[in-house]
N, C-alpha and C. Protein backbone atom coordinates (compact mmCIF):
# COMPACT_ATOMS: atom_id res chain seq x y z
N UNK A 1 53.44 -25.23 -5.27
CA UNK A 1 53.21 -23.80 -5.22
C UNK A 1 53.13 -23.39 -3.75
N UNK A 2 53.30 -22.33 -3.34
CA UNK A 2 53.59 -22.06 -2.38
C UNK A 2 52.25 -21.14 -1.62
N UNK A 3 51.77 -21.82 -0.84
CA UNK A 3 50.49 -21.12 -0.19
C UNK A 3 50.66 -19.51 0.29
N UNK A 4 51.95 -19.70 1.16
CA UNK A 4 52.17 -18.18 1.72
C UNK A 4 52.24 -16.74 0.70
N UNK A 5 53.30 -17.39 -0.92
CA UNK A 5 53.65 -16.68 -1.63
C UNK A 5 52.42 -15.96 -2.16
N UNK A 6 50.81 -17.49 -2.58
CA UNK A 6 50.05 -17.06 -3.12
C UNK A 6 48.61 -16.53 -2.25
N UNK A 7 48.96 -16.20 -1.47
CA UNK A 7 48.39 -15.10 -0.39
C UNK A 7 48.56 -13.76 -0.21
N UNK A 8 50.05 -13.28 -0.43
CA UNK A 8 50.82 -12.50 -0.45
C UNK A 8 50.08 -11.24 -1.93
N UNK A 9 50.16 -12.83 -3.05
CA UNK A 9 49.92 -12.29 -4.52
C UNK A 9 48.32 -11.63 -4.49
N UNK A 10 47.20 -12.69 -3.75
CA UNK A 10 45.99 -12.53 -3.64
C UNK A 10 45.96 -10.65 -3.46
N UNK A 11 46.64 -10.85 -2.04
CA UNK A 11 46.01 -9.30 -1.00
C UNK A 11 46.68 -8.32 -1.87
N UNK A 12 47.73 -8.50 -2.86
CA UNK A 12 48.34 -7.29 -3.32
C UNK A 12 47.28 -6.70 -4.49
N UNK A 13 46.19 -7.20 -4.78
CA UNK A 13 45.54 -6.63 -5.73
C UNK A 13 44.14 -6.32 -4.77
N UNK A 14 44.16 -6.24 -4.00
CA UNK A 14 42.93 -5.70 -2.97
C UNK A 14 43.69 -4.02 -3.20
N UNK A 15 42.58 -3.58 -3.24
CA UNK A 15 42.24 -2.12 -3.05
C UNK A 15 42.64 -1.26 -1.80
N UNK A 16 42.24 -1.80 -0.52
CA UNK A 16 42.88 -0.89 0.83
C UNK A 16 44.62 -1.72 1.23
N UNK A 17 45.27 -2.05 0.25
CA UNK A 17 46.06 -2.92 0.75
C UNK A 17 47.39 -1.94 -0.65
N UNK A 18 46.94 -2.46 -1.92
CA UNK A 18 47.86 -2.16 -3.02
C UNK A 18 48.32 -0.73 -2.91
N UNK A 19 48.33 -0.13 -2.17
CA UNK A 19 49.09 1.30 -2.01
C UNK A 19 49.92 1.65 -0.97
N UNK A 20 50.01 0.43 0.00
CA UNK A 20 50.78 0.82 1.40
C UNK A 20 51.77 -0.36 1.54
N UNK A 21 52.57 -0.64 2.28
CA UNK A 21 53.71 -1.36 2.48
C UNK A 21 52.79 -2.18 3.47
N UNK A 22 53.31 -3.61 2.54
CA UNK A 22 52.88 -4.86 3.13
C UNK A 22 53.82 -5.72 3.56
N UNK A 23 53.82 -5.98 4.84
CA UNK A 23 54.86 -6.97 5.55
C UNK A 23 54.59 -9.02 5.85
N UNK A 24 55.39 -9.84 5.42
CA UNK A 24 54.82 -10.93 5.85
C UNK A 24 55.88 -11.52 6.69
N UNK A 25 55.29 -11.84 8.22
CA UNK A 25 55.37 -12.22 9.30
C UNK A 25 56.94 -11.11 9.71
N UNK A 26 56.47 -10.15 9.85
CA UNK A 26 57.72 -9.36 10.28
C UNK A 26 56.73 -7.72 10.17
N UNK A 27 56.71 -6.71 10.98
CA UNK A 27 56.07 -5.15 10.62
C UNK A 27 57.20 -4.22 11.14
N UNK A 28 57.38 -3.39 10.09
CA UNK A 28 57.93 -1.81 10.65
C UNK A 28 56.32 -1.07 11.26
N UNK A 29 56.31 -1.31 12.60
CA UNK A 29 54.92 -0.24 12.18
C UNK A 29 54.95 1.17 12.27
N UNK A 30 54.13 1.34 11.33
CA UNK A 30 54.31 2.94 10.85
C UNK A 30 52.28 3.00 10.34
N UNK A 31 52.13 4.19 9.82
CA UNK A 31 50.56 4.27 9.84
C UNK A 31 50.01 3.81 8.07
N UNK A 32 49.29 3.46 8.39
CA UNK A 32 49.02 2.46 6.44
C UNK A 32 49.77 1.92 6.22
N UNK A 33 50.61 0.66 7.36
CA UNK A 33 51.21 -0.61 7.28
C UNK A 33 50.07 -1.82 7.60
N UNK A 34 50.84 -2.32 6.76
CA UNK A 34 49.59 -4.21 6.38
C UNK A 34 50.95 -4.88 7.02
N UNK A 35 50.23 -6.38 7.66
CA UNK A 35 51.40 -7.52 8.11
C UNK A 35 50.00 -8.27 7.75
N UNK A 36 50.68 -9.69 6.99
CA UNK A 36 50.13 -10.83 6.71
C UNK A 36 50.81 -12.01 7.92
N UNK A 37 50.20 -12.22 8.77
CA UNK A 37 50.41 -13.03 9.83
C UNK A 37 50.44 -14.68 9.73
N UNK A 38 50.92 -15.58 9.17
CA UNK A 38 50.55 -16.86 9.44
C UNK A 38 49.92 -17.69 10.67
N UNK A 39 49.21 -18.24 10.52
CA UNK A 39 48.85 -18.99 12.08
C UNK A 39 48.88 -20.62 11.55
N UNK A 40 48.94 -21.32 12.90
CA UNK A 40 48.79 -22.39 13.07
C UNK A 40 47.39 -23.01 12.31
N UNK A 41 47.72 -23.90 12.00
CA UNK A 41 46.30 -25.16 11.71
C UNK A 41 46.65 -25.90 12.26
N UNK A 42 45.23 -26.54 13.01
CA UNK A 42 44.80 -27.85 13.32
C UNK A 42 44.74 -28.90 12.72
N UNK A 43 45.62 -30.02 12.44
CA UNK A 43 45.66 -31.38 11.50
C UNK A 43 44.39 -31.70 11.58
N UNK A 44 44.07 -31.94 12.77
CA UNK A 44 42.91 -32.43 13.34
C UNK A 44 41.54 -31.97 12.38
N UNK A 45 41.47 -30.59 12.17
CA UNK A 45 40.25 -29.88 11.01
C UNK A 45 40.58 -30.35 9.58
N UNK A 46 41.34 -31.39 9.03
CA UNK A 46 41.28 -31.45 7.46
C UNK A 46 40.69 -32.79 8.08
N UNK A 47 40.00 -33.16 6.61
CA UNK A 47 39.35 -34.31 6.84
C UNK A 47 39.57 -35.35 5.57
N UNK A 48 39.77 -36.59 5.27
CA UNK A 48 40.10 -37.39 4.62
C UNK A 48 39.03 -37.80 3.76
N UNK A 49 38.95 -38.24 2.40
CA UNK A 49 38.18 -39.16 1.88
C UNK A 49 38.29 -39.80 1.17
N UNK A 50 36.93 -40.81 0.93
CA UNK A 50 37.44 -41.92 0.50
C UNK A 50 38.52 -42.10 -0.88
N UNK A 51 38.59 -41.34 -1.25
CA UNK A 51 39.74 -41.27 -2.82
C UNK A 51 41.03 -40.79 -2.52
N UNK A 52 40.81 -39.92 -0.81
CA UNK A 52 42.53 -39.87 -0.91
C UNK A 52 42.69 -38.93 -0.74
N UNK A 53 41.42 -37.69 -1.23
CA UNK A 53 41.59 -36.06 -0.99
C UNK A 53 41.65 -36.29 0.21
N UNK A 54 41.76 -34.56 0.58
CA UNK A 54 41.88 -33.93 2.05
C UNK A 54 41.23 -33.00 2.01
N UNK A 55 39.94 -32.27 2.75
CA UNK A 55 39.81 -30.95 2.99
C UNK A 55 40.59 -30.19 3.92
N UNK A 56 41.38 -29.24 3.75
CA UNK A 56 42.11 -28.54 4.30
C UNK A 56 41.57 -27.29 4.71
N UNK A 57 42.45 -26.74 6.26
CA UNK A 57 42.09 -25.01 6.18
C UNK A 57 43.92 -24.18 5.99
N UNK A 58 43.87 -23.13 5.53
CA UNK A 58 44.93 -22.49 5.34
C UNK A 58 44.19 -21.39 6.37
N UNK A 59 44.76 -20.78 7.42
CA UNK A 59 44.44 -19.30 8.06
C UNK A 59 45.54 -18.76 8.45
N UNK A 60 45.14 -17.69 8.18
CA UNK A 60 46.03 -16.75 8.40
C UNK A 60 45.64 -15.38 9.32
N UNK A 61 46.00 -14.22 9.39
CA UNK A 61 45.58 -12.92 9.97
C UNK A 61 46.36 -11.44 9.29
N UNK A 62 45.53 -10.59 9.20
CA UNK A 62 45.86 -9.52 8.74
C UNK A 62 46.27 -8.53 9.69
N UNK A 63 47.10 -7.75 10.03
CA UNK A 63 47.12 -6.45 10.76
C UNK A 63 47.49 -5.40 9.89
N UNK A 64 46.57 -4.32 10.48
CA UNK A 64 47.17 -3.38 9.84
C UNK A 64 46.99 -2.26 11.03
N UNK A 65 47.89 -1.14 11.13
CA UNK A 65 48.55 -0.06 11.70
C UNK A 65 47.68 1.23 11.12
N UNK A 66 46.98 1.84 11.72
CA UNK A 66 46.63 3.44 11.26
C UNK A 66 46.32 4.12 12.60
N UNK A 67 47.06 5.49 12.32
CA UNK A 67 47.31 6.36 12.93
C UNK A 67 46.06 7.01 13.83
N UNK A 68 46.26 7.18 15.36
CA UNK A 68 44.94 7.23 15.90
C UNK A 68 44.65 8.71 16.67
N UNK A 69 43.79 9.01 16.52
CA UNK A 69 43.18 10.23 16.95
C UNK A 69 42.99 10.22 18.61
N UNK A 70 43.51 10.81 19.09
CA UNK A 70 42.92 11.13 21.02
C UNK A 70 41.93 11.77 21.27
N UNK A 71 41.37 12.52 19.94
CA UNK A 71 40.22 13.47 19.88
C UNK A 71 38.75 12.74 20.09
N UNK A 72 38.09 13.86 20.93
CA UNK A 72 36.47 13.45 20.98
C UNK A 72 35.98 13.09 19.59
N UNK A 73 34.79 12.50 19.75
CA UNK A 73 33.89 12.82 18.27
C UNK A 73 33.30 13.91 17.98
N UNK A 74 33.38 14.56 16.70
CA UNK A 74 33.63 16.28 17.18
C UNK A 74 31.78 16.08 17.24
N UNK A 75 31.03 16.81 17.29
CA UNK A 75 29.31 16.66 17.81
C UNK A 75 29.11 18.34 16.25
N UNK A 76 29.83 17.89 15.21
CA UNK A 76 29.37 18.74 14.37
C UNK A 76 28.91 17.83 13.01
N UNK A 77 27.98 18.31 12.51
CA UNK A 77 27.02 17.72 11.48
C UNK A 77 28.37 17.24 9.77
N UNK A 78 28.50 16.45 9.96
CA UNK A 78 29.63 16.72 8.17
C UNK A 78 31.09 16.48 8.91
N UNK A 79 31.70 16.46 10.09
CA UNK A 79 33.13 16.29 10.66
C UNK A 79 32.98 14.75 10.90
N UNK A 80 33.46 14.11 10.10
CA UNK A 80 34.43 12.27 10.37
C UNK A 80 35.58 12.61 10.89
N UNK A 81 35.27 11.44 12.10
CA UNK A 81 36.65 11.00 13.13
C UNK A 81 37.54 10.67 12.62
N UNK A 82 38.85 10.63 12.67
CA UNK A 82 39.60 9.74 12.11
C UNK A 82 39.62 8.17 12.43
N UNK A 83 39.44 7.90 13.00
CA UNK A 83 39.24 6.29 13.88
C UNK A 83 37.66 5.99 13.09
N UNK A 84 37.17 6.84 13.27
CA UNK A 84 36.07 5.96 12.39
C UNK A 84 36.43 5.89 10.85
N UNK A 85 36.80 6.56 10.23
CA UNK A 85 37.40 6.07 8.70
C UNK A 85 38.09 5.05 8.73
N UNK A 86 39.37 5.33 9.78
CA UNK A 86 40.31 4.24 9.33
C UNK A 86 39.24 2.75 9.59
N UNK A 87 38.51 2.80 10.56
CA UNK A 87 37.82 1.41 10.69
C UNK A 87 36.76 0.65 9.64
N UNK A 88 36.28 2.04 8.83
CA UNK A 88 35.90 1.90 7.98
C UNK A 88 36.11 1.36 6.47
N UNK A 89 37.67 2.00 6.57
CA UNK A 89 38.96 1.30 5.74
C UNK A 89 39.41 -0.07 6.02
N UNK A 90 39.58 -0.19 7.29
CA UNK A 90 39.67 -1.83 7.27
C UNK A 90 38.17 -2.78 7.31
N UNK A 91 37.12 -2.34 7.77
CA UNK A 91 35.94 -3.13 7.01
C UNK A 91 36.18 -3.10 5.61
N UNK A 92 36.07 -2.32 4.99
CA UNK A 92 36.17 -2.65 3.68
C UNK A 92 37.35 -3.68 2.86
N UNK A 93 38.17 -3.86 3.44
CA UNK A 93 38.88 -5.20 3.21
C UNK A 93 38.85 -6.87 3.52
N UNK A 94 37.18 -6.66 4.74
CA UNK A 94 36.94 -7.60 5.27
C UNK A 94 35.48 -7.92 3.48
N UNK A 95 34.93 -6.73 3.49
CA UNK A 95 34.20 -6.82 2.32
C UNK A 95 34.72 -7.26 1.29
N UNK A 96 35.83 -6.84 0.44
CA UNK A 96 36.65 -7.27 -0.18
C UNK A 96 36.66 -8.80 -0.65
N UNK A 97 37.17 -9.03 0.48
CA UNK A 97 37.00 -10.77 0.63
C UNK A 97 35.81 -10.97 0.72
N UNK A 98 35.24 -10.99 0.89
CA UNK A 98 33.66 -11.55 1.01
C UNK A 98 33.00 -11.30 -0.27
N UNK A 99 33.48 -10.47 -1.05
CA UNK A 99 33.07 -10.35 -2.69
C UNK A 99 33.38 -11.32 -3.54
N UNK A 100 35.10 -11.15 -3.30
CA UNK A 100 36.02 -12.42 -3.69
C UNK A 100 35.39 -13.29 -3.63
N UNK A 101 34.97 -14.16 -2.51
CA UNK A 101 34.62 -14.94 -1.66
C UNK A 101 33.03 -15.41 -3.24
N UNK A 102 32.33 -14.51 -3.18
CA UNK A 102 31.08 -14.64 -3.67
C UNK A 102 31.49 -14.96 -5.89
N UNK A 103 32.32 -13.86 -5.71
CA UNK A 103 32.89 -14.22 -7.06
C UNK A 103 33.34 -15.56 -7.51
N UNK A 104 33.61 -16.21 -6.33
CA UNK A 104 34.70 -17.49 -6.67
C UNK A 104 36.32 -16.99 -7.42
N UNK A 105 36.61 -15.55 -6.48
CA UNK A 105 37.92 -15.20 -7.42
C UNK A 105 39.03 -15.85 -5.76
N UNK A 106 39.63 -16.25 -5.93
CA UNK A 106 40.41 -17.12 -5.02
C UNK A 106 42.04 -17.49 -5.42
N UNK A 107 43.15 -17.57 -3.76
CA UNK A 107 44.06 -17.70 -4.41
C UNK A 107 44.66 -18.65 -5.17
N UNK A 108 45.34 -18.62 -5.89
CA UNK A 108 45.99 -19.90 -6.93
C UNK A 108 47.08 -20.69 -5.93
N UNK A 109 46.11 -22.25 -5.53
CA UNK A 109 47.13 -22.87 -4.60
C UNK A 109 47.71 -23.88 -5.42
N UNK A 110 47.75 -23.58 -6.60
CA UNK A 110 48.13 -24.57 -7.23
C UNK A 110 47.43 -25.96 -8.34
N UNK A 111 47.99 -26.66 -9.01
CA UNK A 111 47.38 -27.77 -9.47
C UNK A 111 46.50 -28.50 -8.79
N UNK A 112 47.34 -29.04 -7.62
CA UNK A 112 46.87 -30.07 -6.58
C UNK A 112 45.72 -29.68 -5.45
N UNK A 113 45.76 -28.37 -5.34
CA UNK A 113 44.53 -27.77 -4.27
C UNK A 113 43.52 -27.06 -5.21
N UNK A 114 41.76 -27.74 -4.63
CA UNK A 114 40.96 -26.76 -5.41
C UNK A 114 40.46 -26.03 -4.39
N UNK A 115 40.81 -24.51 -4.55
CA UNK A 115 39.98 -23.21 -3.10
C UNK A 115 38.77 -23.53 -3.67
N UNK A 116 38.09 -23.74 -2.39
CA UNK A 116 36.58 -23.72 -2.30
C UNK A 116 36.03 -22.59 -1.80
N UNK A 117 36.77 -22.05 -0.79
CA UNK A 117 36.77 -20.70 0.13
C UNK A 117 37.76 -19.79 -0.09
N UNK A 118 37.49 -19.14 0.33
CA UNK A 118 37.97 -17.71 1.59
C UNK A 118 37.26 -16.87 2.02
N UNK A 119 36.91 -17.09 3.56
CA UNK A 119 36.13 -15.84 4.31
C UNK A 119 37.19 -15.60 5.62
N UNK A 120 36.85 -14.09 5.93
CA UNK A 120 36.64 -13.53 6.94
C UNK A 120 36.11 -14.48 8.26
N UNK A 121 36.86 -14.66 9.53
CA UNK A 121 36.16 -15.16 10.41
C UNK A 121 35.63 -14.71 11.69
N UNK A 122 35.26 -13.23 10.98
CA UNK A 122 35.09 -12.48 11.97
C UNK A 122 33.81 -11.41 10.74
N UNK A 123 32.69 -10.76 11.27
CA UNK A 123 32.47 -9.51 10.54
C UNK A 123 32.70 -8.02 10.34
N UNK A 124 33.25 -8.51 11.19
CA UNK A 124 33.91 -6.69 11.63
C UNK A 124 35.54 -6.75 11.97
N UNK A 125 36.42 -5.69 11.98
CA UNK A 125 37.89 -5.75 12.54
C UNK A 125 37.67 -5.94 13.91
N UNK A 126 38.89 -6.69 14.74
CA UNK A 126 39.17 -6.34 15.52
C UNK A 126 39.98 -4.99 16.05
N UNK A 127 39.86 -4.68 17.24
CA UNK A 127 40.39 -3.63 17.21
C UNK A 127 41.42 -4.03 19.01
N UNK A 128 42.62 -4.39 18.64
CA UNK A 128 43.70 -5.18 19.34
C UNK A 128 45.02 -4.63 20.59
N UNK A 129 44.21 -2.76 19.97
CA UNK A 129 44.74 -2.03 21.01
C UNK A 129 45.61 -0.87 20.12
N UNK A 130 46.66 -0.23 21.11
CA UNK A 130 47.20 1.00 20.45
C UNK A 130 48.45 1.09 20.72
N UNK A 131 49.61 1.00 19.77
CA UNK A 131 50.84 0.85 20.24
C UNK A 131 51.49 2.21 20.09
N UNK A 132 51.85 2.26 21.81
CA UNK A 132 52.38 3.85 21.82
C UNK A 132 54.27 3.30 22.09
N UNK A 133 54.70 2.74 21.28
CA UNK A 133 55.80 2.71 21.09
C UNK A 133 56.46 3.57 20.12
N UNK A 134 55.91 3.62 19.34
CA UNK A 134 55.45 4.97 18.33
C UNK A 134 55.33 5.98 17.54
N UNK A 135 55.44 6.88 17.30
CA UNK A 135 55.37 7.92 17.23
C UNK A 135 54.74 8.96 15.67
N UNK A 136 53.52 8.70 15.83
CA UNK A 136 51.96 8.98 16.05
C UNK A 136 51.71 7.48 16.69
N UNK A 137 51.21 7.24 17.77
CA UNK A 137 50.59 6.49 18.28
C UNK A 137 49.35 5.75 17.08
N UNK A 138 49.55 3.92 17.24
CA UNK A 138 48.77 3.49 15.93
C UNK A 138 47.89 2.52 16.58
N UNK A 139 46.44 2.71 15.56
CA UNK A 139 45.81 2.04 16.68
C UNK A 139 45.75 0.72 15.91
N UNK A 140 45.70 -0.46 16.07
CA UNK A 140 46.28 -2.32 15.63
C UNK A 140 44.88 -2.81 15.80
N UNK A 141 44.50 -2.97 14.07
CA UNK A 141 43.40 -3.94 13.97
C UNK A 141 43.55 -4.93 13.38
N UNK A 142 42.64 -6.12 13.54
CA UNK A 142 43.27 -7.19 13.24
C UNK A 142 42.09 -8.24 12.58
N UNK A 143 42.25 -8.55 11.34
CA UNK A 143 41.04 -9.75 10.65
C UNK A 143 42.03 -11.30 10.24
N UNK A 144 41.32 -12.02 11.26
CA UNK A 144 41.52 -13.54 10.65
C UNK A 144 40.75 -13.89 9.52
N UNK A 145 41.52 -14.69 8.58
CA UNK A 145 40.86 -15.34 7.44
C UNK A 145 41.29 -16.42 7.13
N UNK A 146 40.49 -17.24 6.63
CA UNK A 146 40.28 -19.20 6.54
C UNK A 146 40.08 -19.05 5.15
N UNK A 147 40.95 -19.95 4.47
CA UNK A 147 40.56 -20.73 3.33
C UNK A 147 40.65 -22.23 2.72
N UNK A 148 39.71 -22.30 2.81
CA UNK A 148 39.32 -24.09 2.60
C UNK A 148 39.59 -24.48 1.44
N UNK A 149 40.36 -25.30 1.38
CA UNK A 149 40.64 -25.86 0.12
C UNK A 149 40.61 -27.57 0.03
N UNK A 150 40.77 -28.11 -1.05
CA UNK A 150 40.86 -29.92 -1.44
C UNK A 150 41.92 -29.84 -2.35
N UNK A 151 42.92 -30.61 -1.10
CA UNK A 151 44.28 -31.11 -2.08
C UNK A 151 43.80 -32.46 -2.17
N UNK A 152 44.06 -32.36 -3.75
CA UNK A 152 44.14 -34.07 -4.44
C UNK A 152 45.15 -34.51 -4.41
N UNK A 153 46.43 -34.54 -3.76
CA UNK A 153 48.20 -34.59 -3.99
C UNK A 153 47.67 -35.99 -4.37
N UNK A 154 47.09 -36.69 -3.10
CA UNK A 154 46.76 -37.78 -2.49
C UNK A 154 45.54 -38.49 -2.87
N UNK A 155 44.88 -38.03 -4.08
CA UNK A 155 43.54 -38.76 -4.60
C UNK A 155 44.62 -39.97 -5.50
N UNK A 156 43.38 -41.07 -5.03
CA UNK A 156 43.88 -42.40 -5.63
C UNK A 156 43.43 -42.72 -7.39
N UNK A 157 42.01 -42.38 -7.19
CA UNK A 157 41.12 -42.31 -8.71
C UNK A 157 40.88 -40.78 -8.98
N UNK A 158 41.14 -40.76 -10.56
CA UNK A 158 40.67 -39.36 -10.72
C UNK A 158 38.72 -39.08 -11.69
């Protein structure tokens, strides 16, 4: 089974995600665009045991694109920024996962891998800068996420 595919499947039923165009490892950016980023792992972080499993990490990174305000914070009682919603919008996807996370609802890596995890490795978005290439200028936040799993490919006794 395919880890990337079932990552892809995970985030499409998240809530700040299932309504906007989601890109993996490639972005048109435009404003309420998602990119699912792959990253590197360290061989070195899975660890062996005695039966043969492996603890593994799968990480990856999220970006997403929303449209950014040049405006002050208006100093009136009841007026939200736009930059503070949208950031608010992407916390809540860091929550998301962390529900998941508590649920034990996790992606399907298959027969051979049991998810033990998925968190957030961060508590808050990053916030990665503003690409005025553009046009509404978007401001690029960004959440890494780890999920630990035990492939048995390689268990000797079951």
């Amino acid at each position: 089974m395919d880890k990337n595919e079932q990552i892809v499947n995970y985030f499409l039923t998240c809530p700040q995600i299932q309504d906007s165009p989601l890109y993996f490892n490639f972005i048109q950016a435009e404003d309420s665009t998602t990119q699912i980023l792959t990253d590197s792992n360290d061989i070195y972080a899975n660890k062996t045991y005695i039966d043969g499993s492996e603890l593994k990490l799968y990480n990856f990174t999220i970006i997403m694109f929303r449209s950014v305000s040049p405006n002050a914070v208006a100093k009136v009682i009841g007026y939200t920024n736009e930059n503070i919603v949208d950031l608010a919008d992407i916390q809540a996807l860091i929550d998301w996962v962390t529900d998941q996370n508590e649920l034990k609802n996790f992606p399907n890596f298959g027969e051979n891998c049991i998810v033990q995890s998925i968190k957030p490795t961060t508590l808050n978005p990053i916030f990665s800068g503003i690409d005025t290439e553009v046009s509404p200028n978007l401001a690029v936040y960004n959440v890494t996420f780890q999920v630990e799993y035990l492939d048995i490919s390689k268990k000797i006794w079951r």
